[in-house]
Protein backbone atom coordinates (compact mmCIF):
# COMPACT_ATOMS: atom_id res chain seq x y z
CA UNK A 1 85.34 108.37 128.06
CA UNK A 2 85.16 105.84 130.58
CA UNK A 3 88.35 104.78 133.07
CA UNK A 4 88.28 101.66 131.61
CA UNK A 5 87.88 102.80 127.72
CA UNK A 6 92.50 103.58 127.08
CA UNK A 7 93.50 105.51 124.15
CA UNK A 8 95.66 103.52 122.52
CA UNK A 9 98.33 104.65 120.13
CA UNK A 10 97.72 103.21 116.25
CA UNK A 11 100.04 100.20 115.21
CA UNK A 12 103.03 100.91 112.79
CA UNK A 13 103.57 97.05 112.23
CA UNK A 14 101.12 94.26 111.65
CA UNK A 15 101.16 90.71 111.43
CA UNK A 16 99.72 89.44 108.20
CA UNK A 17 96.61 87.98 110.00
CA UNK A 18 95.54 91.58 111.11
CA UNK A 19 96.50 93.28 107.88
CA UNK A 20 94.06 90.94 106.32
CA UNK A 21 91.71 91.54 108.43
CA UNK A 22 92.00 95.43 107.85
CA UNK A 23 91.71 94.85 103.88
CA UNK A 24 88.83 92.94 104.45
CA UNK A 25 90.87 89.67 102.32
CA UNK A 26 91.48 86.57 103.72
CA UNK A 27 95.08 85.79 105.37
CA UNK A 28 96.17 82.98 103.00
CA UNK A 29 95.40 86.05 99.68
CA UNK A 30 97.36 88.18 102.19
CA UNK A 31 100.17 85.96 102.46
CA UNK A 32 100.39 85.30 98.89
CA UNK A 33 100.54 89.37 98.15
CA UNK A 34 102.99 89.47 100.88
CA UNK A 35 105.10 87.02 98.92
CA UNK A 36 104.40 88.30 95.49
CA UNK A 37 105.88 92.02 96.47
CA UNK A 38 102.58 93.55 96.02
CA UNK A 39 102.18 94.66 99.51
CA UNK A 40 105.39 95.99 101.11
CA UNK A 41 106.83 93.82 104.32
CA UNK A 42 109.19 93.96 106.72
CA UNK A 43 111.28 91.40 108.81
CA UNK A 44 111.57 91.74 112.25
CA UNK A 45 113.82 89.02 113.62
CA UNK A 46 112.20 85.99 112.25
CA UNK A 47 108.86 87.59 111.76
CA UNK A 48 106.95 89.18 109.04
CA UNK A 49 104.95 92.65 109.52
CA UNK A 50 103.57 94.99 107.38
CA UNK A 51 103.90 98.73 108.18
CA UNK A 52 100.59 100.21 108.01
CA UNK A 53 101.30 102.80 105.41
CA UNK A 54 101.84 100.10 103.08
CA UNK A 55 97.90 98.73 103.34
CA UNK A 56 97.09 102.34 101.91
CA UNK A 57 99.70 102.55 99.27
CA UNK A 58 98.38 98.89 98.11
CA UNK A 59 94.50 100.18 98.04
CA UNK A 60 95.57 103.14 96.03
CA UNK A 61 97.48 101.20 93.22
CA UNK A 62 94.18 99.06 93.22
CA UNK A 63 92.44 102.23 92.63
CA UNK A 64 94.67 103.76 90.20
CA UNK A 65 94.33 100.34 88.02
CA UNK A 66 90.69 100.42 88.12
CA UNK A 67 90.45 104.04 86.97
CA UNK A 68 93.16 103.15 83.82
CA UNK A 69 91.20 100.32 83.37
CA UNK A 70 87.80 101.88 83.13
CA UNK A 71 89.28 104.52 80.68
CA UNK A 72 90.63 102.23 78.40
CA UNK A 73 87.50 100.39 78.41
């Protein structure tokens, strides 16, 4: 590793833009899930962030739908 290249540590809060941009989703879907309650936020002062454990805990319930749903089916 370079001089130049820093390790830097992982976020624990993130703005709606990048959490959209982790899940791959657009940032207006990501502010409507943010609204809806179906991924967790956070207010800091007059901002909204999104702890990063909460993008995993959202992807799993996804997953765990799909699999009930593909049972059922």
């Amino acid at each position: 590793m370079s001089t130049t290249e820093e390790v830097l540590p992982s976020k624990l809060l993130l703005t709606v833009a990048e959490a959209a941009n982790r899940l791959g989703i657009g940032r207006t879907t990501c502010y409507a899930l943010v609204m809806s309650g179906e991924i967790e936020s956070v207010p800091v002062g007059r901002l909204r962030r999104i702890p990063t454990e909460c993008l995993g805990d959202y992807v799993q319930r996804l997953r765990d739908l799909a699999r009930t749903n593909a049972t059922a089916a």
